[in-house]
PDB file of N, CA and C in Angstrom:
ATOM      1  N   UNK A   1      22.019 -18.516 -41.085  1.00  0.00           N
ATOM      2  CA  UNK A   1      22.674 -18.655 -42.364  1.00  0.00           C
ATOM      3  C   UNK A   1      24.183 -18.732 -42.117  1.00  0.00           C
ATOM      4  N   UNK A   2      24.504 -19.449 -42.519  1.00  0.00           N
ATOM      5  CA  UNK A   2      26.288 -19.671 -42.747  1.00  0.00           C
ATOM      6  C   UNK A   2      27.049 -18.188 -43.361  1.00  0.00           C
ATOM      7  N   UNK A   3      27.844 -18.305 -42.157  1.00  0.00           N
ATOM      8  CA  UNK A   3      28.649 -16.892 -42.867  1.00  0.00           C
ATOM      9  C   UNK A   3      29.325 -16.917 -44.444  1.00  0.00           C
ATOM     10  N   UNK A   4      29.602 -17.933 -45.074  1.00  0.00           N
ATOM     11  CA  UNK A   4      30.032 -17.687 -46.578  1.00  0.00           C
ATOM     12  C   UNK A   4      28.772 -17.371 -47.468  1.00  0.00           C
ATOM     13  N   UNK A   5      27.566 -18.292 -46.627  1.00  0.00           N
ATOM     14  CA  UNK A   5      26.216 -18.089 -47.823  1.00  0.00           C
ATOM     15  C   UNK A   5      25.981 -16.143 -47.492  1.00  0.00           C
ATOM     16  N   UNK A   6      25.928 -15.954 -46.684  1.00  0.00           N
ATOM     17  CA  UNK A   6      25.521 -14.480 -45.961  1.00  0.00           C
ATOM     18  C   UNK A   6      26.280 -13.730 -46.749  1.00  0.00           C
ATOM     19  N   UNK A   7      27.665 -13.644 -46.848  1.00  0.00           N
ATOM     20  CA  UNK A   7      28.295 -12.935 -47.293  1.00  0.00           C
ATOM     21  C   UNK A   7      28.122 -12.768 -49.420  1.00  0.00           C
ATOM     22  N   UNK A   8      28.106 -14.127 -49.410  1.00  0.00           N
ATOM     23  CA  UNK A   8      27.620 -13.996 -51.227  1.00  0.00           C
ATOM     24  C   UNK A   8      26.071 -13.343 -51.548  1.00  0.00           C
ATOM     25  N   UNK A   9      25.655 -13.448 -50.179  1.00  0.00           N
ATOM     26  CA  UNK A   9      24.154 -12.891 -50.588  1.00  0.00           C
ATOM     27  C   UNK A   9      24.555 -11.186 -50.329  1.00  0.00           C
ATOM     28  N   UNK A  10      24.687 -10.938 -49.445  1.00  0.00           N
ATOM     29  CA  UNK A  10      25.394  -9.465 -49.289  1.00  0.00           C
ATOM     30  C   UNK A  10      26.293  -8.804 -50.519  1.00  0.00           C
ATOM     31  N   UNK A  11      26.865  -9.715 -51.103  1.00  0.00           N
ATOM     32  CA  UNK A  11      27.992  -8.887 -51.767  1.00  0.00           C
ATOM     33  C   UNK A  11      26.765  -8.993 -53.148  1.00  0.00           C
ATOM     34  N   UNK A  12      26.199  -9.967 -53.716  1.00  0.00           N
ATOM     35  CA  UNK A  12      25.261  -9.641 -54.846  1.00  0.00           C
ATOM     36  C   UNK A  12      24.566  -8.390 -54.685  1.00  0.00           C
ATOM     37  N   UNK A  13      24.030  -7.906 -53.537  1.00  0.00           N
ATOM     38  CA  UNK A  13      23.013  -6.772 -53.356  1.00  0.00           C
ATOM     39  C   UNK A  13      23.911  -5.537 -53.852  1.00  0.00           C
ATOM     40  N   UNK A  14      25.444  -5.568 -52.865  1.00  0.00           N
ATOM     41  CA  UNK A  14      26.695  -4.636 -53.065  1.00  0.00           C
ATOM     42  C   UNK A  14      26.973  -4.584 -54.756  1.00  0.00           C
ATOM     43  N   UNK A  15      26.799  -5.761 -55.873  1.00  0.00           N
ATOM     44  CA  UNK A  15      27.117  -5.228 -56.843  1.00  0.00           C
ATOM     45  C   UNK A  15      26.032  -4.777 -57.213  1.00  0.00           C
ATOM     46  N   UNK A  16      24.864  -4.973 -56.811  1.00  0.00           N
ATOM     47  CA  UNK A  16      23.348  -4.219 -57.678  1.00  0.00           C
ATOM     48  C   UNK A  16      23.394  -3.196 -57.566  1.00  0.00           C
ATOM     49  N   UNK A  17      24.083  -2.478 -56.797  1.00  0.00           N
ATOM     50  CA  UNK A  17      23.914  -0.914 -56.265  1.00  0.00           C
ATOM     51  C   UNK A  17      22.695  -0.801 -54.621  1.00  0.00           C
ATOM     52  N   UNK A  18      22.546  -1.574 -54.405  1.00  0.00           N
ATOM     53  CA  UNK A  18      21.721  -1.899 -53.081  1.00  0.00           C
ATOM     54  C   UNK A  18      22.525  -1.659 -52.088  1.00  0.00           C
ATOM     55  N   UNK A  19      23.297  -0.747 -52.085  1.00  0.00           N
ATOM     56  CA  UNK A  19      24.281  -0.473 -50.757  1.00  0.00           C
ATOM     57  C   UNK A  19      23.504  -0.772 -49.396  1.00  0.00           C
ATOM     58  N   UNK A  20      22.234   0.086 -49.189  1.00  0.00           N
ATOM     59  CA  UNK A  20      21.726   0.217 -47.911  1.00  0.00           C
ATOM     60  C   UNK A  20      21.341  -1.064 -47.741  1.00  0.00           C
ATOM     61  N   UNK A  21      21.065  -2.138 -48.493  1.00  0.00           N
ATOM     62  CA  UNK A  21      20.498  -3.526 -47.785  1.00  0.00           C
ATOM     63  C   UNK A  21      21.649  -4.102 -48.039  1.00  0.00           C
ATOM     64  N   UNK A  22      22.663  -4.124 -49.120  1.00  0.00           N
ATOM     65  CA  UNK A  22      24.015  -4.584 -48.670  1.00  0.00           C
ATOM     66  C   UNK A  22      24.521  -3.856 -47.054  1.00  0.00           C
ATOM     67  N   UNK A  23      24.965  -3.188 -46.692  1.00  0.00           N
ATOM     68  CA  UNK A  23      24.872  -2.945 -45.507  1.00  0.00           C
ATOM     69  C   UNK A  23      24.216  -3.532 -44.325  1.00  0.00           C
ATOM     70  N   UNK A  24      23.020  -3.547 -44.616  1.00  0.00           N
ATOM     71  CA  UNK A  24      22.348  -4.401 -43.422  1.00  0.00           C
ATOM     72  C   UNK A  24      22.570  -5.868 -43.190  1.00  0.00           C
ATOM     73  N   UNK A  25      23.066  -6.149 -44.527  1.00  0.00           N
ATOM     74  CA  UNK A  25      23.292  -7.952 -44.353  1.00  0.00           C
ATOM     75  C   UNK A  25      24.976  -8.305 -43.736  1.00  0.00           C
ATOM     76  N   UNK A  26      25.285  -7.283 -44.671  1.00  0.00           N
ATOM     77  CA  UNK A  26      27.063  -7.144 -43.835  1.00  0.00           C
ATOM     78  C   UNK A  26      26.881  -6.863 -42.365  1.00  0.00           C
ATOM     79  N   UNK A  27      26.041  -6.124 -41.639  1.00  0.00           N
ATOM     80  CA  UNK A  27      26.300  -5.974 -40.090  1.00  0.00           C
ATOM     81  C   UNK A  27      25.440  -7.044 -39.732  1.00  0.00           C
ATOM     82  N   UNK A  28      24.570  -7.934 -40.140  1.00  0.00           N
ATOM     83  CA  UNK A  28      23.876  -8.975 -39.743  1.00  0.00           C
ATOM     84  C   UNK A  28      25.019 -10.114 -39.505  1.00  0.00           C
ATOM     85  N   UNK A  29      25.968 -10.271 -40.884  1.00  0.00           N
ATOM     86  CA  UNK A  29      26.769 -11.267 -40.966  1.00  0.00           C
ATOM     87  C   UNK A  29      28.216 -10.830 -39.631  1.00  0.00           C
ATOM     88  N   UNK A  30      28.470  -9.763 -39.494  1.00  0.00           N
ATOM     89  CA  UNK A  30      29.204  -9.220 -38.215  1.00  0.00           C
ATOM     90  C   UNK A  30      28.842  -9.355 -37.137  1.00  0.00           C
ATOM     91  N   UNK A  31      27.648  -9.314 -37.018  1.00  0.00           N
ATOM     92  CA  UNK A  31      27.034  -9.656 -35.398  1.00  0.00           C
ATOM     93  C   UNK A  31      26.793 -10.802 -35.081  1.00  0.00           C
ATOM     94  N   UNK A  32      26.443 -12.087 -36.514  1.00  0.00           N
ATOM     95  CA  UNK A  32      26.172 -12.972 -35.900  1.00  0.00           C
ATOM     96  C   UNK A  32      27.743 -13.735 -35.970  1.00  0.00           C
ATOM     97  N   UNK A  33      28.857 -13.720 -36.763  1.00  0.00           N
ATOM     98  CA  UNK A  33      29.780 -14.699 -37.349  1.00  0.00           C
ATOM     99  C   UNK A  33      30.977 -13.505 -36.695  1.00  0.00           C
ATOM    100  N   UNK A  34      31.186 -12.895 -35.786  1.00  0.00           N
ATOM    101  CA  UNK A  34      32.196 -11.763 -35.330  1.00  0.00           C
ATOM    102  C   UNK A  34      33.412 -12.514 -35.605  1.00  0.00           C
ATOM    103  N   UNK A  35      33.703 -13.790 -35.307  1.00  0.00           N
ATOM    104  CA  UNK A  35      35.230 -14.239 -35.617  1.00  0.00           C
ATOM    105  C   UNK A  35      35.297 -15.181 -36.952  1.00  0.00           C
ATOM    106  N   UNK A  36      33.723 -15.040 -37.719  1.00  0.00           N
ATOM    107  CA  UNK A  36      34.498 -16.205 -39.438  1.00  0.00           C
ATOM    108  C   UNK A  36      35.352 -15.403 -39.896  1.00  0.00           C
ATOM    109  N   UNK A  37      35.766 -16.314 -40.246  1.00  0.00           N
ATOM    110  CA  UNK A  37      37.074 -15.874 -42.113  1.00  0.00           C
ATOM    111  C   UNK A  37      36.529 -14.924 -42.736  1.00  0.00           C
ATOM    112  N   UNK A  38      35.491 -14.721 -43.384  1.00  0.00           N
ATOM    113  CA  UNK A  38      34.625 -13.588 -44.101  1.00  0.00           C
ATOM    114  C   UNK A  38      34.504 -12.140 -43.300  1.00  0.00           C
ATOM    115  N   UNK A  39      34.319 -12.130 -42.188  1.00  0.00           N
ATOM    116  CA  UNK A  39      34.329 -10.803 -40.917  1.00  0.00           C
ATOM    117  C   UNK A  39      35.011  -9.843 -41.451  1.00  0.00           C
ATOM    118  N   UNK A  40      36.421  -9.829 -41.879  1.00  0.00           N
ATOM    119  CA  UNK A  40      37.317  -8.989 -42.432  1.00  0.00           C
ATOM    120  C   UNK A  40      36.812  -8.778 -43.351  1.00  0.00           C
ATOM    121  N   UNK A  41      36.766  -9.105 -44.886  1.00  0.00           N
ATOM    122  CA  UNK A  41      35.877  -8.444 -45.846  1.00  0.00           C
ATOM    123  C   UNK A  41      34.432  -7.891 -45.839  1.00  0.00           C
ATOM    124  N   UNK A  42      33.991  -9.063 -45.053  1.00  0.00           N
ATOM    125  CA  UNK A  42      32.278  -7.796 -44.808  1.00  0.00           C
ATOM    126  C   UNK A  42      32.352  -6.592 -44.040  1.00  0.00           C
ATOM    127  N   UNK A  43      33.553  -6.171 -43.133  1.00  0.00           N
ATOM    128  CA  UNK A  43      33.694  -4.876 -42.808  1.00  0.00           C
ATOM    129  C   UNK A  43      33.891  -4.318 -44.042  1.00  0.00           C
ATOM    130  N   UNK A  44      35.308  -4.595 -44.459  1.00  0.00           N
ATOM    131  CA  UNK A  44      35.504  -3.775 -45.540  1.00  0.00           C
ATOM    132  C   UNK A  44      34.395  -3.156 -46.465  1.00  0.00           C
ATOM    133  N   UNK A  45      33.795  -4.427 -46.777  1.00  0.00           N
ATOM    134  CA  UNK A  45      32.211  -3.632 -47.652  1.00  0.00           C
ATOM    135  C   UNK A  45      30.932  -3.270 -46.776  1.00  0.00           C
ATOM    136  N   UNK A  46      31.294  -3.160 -45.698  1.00  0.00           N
ATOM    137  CA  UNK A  46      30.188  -2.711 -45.062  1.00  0.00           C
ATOM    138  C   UNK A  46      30.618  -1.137 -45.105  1.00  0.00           C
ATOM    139  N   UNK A  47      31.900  -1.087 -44.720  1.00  0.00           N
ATOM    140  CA  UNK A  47      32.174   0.640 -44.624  1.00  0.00           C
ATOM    141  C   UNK A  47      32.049   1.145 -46.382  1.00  0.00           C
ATOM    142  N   UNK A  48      32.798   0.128 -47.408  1.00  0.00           N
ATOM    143  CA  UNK A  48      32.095   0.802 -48.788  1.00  0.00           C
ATOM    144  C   UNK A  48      31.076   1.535 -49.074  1.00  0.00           C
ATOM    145  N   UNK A  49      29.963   0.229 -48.567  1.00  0.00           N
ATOM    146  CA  UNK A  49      28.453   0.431 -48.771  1.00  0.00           C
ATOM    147  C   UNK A  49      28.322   1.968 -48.194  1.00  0.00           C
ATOM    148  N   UNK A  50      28.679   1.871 -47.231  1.00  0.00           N
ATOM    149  CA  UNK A  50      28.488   3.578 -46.341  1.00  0.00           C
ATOM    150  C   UNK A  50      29.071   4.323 -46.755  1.00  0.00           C
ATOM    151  N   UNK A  51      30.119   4.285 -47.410  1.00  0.00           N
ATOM    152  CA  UNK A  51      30.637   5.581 -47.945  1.00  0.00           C
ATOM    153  C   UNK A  51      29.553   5.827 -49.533  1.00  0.00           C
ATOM    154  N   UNK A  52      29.248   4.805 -50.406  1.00  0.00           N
ATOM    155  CA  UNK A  52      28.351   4.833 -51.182  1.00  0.00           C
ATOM    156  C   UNK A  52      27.403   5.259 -51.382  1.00  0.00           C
ATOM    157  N   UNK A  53      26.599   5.322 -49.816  1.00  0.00           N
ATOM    158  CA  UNK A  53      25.333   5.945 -49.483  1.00  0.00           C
ATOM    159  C   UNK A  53      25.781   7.420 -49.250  1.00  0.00           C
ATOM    160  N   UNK A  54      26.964   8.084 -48.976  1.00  0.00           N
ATOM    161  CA  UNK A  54      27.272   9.808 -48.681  1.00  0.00           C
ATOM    162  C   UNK A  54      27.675   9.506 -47.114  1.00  0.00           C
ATOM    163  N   UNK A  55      27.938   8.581 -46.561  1.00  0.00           N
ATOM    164  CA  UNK A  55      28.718   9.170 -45.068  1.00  0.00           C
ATOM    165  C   UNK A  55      29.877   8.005 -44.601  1.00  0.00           C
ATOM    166  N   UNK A  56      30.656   9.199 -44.879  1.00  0.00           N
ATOM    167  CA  UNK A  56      32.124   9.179 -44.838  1.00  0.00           C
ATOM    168  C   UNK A  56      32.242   9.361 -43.646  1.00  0.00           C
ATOM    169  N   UNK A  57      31.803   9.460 -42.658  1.00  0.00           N
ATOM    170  CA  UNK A  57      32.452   9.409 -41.289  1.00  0.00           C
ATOM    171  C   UNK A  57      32.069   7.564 -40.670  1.00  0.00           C
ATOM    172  N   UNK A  58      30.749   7.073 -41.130  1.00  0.00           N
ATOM    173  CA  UNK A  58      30.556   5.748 -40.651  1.00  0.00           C
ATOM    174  C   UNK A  58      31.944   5.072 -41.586  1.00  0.00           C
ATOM    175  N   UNK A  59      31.450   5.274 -42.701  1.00  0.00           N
ATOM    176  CA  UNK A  59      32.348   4.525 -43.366  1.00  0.00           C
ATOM    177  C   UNK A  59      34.084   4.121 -42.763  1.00  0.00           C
ATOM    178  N   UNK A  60      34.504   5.362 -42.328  1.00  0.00           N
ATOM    179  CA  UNK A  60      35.964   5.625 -41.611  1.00  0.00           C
ATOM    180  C   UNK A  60      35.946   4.492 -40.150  1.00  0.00           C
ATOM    181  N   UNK A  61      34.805   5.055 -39.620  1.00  0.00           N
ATOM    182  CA  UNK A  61      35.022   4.164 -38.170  1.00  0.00           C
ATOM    183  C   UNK A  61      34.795   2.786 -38.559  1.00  0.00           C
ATOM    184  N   UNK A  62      34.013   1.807 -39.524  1.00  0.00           N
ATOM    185  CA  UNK A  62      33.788   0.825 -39.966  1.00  0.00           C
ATOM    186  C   UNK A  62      35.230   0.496 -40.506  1.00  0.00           C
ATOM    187  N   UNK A  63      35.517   0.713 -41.316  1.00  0.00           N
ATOM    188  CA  UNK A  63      37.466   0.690 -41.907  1.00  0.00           C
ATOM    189  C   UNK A  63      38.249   0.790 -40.295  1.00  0.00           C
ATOM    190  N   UNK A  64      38.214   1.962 -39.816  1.00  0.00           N
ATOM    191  CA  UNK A  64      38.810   1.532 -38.287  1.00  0.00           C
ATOM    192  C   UNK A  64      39.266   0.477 -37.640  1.00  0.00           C
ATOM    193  N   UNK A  65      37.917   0.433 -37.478  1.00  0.00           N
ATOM    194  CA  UNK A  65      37.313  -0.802 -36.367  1.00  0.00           C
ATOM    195  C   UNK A  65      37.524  -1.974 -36.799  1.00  0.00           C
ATOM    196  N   UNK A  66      37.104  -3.001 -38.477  1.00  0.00           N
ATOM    197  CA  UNK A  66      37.806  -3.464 -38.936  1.00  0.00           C
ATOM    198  C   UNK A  66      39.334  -3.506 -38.949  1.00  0.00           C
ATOM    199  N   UNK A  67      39.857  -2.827 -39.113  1.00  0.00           N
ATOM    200  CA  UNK A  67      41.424  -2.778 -39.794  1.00  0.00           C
ATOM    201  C   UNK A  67      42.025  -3.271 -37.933  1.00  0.00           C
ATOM    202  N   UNK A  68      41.529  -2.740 -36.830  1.00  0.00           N
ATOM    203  CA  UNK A  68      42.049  -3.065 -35.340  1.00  0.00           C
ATOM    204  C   UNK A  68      41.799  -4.284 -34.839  1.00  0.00           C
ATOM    205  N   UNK A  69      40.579  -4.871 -35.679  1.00  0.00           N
ATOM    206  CA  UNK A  69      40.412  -5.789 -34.988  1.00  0.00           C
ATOM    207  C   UNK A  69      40.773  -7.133 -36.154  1.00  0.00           C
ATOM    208  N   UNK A  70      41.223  -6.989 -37.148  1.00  0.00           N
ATOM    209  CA  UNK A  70      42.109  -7.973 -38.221  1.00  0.00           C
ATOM    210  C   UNK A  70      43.486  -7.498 -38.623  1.00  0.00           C
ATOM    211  N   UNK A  71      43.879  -6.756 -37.998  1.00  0.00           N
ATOM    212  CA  UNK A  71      45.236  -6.718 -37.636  1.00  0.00           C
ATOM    213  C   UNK A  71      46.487  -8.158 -37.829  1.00  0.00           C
ATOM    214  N   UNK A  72      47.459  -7.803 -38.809  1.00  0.00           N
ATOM    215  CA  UNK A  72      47.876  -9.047 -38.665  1.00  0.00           C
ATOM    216  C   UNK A  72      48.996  -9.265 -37.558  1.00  0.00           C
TER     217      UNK A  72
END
């Protein structure tokens, strides 16, 4: 799947309240698309999603790890 289609499918689940399968599609779309344009925001809502679900420590290293590696 194309990282823009991936990411609109991910972020629909993210507004349903589907964090945990929003999540899974955001690290699907990270592992497979590590350098698209979209990468930077699907971290961002990938660590959301995790803080959403109650853990604030993934969530932090996801924001991290993002934020080091889109650095401007």
């Amino acid at each position: 799947m194309a990282a823009d289609d991936q990411l609109a499918f991910a972020d629909g689940l993210y507004r349903r309240g589907l964090h945990d399968l929003a999540a899974q599609e955001y690290q699907r779309l990270l592992d497979a698309h590590p350098d698209a344009p979209e990468a930077a925001w699907a971290g961002f809502r990938l660590g959301e999603s995790r803080r959403q679900l109650g853990d604030a420590a993934a969530a932090r290293r996801v924001w991290e790890q993002t934020a080091a590696r889109h650095a401007a």
